[in-house]
Protein backbone atom coordinates (compact mmCIF):
# COMPACT_ATOMS: atom_id res chain seq x y z
CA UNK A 1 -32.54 20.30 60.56
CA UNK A 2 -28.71 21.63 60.36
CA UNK A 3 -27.47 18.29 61.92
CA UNK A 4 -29.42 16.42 59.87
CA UNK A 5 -28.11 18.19 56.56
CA UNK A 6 -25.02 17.99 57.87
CA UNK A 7 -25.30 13.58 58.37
CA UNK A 8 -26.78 13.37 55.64
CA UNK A 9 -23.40 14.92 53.68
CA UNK A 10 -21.51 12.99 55.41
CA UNK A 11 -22.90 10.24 54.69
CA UNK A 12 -22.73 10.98 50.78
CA UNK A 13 -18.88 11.54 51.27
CA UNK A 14 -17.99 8.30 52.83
CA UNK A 15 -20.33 6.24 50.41
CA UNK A 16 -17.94 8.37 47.59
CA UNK A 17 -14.81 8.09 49.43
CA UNK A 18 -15.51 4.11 49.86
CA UNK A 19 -16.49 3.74 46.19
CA UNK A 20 -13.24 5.51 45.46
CA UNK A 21 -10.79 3.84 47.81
CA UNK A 22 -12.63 0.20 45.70
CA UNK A 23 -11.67 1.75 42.56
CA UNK A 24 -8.13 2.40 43.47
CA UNK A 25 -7.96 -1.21 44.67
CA UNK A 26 -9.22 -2.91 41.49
CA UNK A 27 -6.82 -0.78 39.41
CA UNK A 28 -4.24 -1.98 41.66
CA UNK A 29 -5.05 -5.15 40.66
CA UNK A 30 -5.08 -4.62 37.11
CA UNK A 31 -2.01 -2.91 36.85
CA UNK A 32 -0.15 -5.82 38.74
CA UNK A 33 -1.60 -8.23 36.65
CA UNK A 34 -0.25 -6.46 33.52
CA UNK A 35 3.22 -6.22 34.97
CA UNK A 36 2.80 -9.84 35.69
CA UNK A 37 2.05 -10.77 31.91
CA UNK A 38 4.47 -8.48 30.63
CA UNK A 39 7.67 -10.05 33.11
CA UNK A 40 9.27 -12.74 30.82
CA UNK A 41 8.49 -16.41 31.77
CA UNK A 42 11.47 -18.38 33.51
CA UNK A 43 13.11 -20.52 31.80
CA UNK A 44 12.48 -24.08 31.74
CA UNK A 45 15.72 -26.52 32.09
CA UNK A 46 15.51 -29.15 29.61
CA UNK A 47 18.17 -32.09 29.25
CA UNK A 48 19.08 -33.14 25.24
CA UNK A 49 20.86 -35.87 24.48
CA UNK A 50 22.67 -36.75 21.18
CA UNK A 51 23.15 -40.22 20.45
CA UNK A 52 26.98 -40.03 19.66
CA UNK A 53 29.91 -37.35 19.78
CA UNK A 54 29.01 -34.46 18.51
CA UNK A 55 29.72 -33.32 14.77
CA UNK A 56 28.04 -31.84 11.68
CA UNK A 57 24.71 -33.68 12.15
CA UNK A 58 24.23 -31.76 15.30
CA UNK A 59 24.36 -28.15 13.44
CA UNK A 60 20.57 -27.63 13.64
CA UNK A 61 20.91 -28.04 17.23
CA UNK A 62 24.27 -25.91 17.77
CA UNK A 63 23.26 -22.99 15.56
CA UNK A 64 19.12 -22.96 17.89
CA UNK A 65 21.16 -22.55 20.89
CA UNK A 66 23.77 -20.09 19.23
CA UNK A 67 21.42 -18.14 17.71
CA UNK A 68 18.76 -17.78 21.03
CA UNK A 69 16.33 -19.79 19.30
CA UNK A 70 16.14 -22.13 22.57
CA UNK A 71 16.08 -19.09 24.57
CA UNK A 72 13.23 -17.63 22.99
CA UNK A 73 11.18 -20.58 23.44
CA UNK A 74 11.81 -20.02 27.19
CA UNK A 75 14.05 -23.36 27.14
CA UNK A 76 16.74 -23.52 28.66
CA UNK A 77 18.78 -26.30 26.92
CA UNK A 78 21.93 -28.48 28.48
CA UNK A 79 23.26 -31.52 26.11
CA UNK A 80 24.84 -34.37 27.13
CA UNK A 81 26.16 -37.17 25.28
CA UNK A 82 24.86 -41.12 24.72
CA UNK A 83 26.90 -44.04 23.62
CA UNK A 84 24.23 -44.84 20.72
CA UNK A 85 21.32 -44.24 19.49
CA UNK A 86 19.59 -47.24 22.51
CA UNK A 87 21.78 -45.58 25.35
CA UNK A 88 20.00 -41.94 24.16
CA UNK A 89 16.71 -43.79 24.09
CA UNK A 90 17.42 -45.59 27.72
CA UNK A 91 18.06 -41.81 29.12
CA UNK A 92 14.85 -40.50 27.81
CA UNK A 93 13.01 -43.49 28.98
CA UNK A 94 14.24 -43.13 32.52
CA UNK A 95 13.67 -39.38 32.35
CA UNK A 96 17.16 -38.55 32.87
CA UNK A 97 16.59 -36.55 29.59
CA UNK A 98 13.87 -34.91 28.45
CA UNK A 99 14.82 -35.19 24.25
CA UNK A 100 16.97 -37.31 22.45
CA UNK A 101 18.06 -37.55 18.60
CA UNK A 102 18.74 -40.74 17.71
CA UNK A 103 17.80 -43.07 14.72
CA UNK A 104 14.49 -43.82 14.20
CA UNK A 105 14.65 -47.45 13.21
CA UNK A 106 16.71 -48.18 16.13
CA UNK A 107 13.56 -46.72 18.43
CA UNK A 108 11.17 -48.91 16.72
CA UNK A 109 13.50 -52.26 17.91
CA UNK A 110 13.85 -50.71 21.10
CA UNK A 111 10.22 -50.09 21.54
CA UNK A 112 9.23 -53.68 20.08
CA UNK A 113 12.00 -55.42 22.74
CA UNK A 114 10.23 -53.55 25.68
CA UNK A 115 8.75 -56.32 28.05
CA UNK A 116 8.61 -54.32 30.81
CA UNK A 117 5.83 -51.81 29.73
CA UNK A 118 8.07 -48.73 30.20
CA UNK A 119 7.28 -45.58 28.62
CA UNK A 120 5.90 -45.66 25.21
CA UNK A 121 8.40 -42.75 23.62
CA UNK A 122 7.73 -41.54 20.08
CA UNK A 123 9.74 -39.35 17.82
CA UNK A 124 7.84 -35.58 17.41
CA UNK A 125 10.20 -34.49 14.84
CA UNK A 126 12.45 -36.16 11.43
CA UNK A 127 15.46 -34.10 11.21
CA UNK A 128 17.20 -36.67 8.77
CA UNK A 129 14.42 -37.52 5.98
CA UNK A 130 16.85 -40.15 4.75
CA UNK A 131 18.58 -42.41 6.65
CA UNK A 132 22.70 -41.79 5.77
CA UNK A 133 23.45 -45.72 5.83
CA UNK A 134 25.88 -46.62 3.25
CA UNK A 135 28.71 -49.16 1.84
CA UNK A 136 31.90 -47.29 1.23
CA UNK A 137 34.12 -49.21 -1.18
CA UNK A 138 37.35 -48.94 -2.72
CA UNK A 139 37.36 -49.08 -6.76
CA UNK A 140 40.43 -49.94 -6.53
CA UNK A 141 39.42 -53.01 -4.80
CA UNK A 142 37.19 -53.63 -7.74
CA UNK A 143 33.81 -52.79 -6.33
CA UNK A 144 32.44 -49.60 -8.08
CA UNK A 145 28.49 -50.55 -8.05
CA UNK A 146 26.58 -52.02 -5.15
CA UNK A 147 26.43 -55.43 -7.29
CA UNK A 148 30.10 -55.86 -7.27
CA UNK A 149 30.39 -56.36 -3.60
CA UNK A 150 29.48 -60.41 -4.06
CA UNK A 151 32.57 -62.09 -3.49
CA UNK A 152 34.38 -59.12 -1.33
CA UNK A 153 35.12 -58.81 2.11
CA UNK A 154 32.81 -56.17 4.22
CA UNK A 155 33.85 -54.72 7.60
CA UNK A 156 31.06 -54.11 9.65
CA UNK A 157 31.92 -52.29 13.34
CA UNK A 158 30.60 -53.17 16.26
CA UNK A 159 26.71 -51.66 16.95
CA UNK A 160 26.93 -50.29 13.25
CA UNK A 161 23.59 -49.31 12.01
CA UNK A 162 23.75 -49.30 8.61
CA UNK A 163 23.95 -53.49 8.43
CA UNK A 164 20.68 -53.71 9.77
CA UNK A 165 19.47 -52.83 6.50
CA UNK A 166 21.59 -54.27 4.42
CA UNK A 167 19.64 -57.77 3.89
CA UNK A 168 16.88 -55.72 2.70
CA UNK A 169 18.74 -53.40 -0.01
CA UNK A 170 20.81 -56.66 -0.85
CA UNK A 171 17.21 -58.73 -1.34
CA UNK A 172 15.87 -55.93 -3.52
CA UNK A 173 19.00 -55.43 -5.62
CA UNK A 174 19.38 -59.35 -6.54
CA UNK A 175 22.44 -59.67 -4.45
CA UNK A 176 23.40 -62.92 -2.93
CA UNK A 177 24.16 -62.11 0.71
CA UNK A 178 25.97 -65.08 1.55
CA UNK A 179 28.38 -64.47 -1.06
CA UNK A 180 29.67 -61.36 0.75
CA UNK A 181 32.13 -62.15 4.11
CA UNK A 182 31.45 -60.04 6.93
CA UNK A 183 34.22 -59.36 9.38
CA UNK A 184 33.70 -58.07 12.54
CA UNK A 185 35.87 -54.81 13.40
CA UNK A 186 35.86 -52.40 15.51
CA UNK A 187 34.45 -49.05 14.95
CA UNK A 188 38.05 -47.05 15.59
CA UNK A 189 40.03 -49.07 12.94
CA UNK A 190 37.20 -49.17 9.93
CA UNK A 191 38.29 -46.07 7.99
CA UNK A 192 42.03 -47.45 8.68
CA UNK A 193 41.48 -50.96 7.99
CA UNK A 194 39.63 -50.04 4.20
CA UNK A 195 42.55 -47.42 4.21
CA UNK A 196 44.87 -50.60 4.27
CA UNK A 197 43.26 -53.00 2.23
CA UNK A 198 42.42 -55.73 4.87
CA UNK A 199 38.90 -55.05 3.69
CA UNK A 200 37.36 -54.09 0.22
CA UNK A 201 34.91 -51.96 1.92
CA UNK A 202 32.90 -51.16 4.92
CA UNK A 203 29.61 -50.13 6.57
CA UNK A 204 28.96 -46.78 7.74
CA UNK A 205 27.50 -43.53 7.74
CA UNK A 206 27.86 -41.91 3.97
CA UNK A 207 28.82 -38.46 5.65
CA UNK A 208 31.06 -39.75 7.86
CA UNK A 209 33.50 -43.01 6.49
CA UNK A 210 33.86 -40.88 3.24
CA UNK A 211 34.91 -38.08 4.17
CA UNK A 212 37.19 -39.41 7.28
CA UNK A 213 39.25 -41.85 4.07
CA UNK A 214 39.57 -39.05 1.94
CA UNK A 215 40.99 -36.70 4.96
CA UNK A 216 43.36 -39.99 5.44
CA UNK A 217 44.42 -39.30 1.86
CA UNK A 218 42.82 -41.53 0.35
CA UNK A 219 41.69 -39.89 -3.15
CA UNK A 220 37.92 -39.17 -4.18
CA UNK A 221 38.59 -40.61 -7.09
CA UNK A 222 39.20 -44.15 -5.62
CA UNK A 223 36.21 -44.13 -3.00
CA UNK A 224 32.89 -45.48 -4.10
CA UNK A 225 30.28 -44.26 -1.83
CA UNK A 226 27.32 -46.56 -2.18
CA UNK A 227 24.03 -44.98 -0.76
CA UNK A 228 21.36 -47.49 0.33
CA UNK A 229 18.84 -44.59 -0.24
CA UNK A 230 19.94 -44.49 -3.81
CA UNK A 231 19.47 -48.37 -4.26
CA UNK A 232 15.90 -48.63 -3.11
CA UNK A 233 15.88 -48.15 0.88
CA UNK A 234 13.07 -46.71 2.76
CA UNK A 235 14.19 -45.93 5.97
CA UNK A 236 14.33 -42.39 7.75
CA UNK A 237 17.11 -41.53 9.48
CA UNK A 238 17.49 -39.31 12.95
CA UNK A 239 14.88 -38.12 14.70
CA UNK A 240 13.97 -36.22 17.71
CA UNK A 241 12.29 -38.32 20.31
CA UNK A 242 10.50 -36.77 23.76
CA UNK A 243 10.14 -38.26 27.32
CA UNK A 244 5.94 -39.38 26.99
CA UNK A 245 5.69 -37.50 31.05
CA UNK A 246 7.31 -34.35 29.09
CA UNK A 247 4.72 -34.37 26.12
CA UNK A 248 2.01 -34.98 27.85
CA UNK A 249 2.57 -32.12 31.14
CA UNK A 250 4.28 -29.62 28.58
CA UNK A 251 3.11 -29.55 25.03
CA UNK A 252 3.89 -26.17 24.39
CA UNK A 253 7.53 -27.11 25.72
CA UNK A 254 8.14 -29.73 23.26
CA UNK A 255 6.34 -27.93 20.45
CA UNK A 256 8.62 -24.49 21.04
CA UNK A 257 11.88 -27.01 21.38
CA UNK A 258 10.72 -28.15 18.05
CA UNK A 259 10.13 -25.03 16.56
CA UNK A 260 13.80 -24.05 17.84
CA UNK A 261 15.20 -27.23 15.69
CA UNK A 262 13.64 -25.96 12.85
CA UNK A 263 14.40 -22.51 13.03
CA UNK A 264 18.43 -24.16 13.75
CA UNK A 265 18.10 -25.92 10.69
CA UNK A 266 16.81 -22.49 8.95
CA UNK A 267 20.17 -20.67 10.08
CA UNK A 268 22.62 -23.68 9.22
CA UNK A 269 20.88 -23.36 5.27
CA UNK A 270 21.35 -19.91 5.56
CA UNK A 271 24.94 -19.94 6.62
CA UNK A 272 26.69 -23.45 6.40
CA UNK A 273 30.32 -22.05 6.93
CA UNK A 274 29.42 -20.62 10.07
CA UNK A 275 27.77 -23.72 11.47
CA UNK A 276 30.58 -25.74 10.87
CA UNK A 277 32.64 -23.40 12.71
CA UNK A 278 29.96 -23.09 15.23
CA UNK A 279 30.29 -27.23 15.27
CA UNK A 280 33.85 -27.60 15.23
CA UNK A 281 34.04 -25.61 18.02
CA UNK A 282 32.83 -27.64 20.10
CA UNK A 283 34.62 -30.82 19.10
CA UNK A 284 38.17 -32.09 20.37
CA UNK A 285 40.45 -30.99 17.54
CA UNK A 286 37.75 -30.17 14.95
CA UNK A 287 38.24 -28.97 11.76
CA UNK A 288 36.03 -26.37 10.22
CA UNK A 289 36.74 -27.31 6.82
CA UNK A 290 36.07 -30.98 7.30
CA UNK A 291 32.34 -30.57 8.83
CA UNK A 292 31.69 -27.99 6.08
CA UNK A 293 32.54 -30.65 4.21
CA UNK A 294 30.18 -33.25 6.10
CA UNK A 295 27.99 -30.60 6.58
CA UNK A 296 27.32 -30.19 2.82
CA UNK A 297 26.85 -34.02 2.30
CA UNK A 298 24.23 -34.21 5.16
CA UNK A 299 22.26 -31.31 3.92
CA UNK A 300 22.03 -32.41 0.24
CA UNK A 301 21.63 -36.40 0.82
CA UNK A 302 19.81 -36.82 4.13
CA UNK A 303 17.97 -33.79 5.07
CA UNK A 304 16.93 -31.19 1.57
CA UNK A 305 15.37 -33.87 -0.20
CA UNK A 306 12.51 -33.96 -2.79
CA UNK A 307 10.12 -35.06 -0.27
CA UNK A 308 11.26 -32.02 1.81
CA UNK A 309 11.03 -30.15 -0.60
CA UNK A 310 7.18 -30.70 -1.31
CA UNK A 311 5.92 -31.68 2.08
CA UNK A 312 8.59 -29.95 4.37
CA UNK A 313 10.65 -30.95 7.40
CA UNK A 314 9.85 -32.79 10.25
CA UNK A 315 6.84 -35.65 9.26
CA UNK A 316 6.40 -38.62 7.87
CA UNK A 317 4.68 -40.25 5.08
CA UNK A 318 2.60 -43.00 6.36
CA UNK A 319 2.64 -44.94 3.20
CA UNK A 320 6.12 -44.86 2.91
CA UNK A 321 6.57 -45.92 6.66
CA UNK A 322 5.10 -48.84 5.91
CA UNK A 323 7.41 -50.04 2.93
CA UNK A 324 10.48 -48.84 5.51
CA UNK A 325 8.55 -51.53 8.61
CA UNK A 326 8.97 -54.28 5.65
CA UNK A 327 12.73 -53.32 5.45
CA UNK A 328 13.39 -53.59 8.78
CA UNK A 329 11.63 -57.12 8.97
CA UNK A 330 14.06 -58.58 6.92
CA UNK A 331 16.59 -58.03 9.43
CA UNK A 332 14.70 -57.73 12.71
CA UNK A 333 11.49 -60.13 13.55
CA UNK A 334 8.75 -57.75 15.41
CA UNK A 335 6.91 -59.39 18.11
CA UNK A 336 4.13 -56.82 16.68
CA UNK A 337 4.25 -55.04 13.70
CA UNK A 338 4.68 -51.23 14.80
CA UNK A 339 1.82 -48.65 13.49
CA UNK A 340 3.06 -45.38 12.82
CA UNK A 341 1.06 -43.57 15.36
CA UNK A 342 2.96 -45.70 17.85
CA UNK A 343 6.27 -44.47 16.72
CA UNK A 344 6.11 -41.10 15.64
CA UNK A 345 3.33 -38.09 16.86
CA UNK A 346 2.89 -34.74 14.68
CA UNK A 347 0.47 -33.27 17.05
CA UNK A 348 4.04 -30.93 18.11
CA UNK A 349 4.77 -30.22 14.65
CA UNK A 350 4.02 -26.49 13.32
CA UNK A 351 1.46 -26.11 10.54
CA UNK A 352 3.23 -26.83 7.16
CA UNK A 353 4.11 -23.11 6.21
CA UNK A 354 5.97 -23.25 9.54
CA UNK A 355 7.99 -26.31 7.86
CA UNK A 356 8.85 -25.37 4.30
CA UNK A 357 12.18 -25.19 3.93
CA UNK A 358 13.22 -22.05 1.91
């Protein structure tokens, strides 16, 4: 009877000492599983590319990466440099990059003269809510309002964007087109060539011809900056564009670069001397002062406008797309009109309290 008593404990005990050992194992488990969530994710390497040499536009982008905004996201961001808005395109088509910013109306031409059926890229994100094209005259030349450019001489560089919708803002402001004589220059001798007088004025980027003629010396006072926003233009301006394989394998990826962008733009409101510096920086011989100055411009005319202001950054409005599409026709015939779900996608965008700009 001992022996049995004695089995029978035994017995007991190993059952115990099994159940224990299992319990040890599963909170094994557990515990690895919570040092596994808590360890910080790797970073993912991600390829940007700006569409042209890098200045004040690029702020938003300078002050996510100086401030850790990227980093946070788990992104781990190297920028590279495109000759143009269709070379940044080209990259993220090939998947060479992985984002772009370039202008949106130049990605709608690109995607309508694709005959090969290559990747059907959108923009996720509007960082310029008004496109910066412009005419920038000389009064002294005698053209002070967009109507006194009939009979003048325009230089228009090579791959500008801004003339592309020029027939449309001439059309809608009664100007005869054919009076005004184009001449073809070259992008490195426009601000020098107005600066001369071989021309009475030029196309170009408002934030950037301006400013470059008045840091030639040529005095405020004389230039005549003529905004085709302010004369009836549609158009958005730069966007941020995403490879389609990207978007589609990671979403959270392209919505936390977003984010970043927007949170970049946040800290270059916040403090627009130091993301000058932060720009200039970066640049061959650039001047803090003069992309403050640029800085400024592109903040108040392109990006904090009143449709910002009540709908915040980043989206479109559809209606308004349309009007734009009807601009760009006049200069560009579509082999389809575009929709605007096949150019732009908000599913990446943050809900609209993530988006009001402060």
């Amino acid at each position: 009877m001992r022996a049995i008593r004695t089995n029978a404990i035994r017995s007991r005990l190993s059952v115990l000492l099994a159940f224990m050992a299992s319990l040890c194992v599963v909170a094994g488990l557990t515990a690895s599983s919570v040092l596994a969530a808590d360890e910080p994710r790797p970073p993912l390497a991600i390829q940007f590319s700006l569409d042209r040499p890098i200045d004040a536009a690029a702020a938003p982008f300078v002050m996510a990466t100086t401030g850790g905004l990227f980093s946070a996201e788990a992104l781990a961001v190297t920028t590279n440099i495109a000759s143009g808005s269709s070379d940044a395109i080209a990259r993220v088509a090939a998947g060479s990059s992985d984002f772009a910013v370039v202008d949106i109306n130049a990605l709608m031409r690109f995607r309508d003269k694709d005959k090969q059926g290559g990747p059907k890229i959108k923009a996720v994100f509007v960082l310029f809510n008004q496109a910066p094209y412009a005419i920038i005259a000389r009064k002294s030349r005698g053209v002070r309002a967009l109507t006194d450019i009939e009979g003048k001489t325009l230089g228009v560089a090579e791959g500008d964007l801004s003339v592309r919708l020029w027939p449309a803002v001439a059309k809608q402001n009664g100007i005869n087109i054919k009076s005004v004589k184009q001449s073809s220059i070259s992008a490195a001798v426009r601000e020098p060539m107005l600066s001369a007088g071989q021309v009475d004025a030029v196309t170009g980027f408002s934030y950037l011809s301006a400013i470059n003629l008045r840091d030639r010396g040529v005095p405020a006072d004389d230039l005549a900056v003529l905004r085709f926003a302010d004369y009836g233009c549609e158009a958005y301006g730069f966007a941020v564009i995403v490879n389609p394989a990207v978007a589609a394998s990671k979403p959270e990826a392209v919505k936390g670069f977003v984010r970043a962008v927007i949170g970049g733009l946040n800290l270059t409101i916040k403090d627009p001397a130091r993301a000058a510096a932060e720009v200039a920086s970066r640049m061959d011989g650039g001047s803090k002062d003069l992309e403050l100055e640029r800085l400024q411009a592109i903040l108040r005319d392109n990006i904090l406008t009143s449709e910002v202001r009540r709908n915040g950054i980043g989206a479109i409005d559809p209606a308004r797309f349309e009007r734009s599409i009807d601009q760009v026709s006049e200069d560009f015939k579509f082999q389809k009109r575009p929709q605007m779900s096949d150019i732009f996608d908000d599913q990446f965008l943050p809900p609209l309290n993530g988006r009001l700009i402060n």
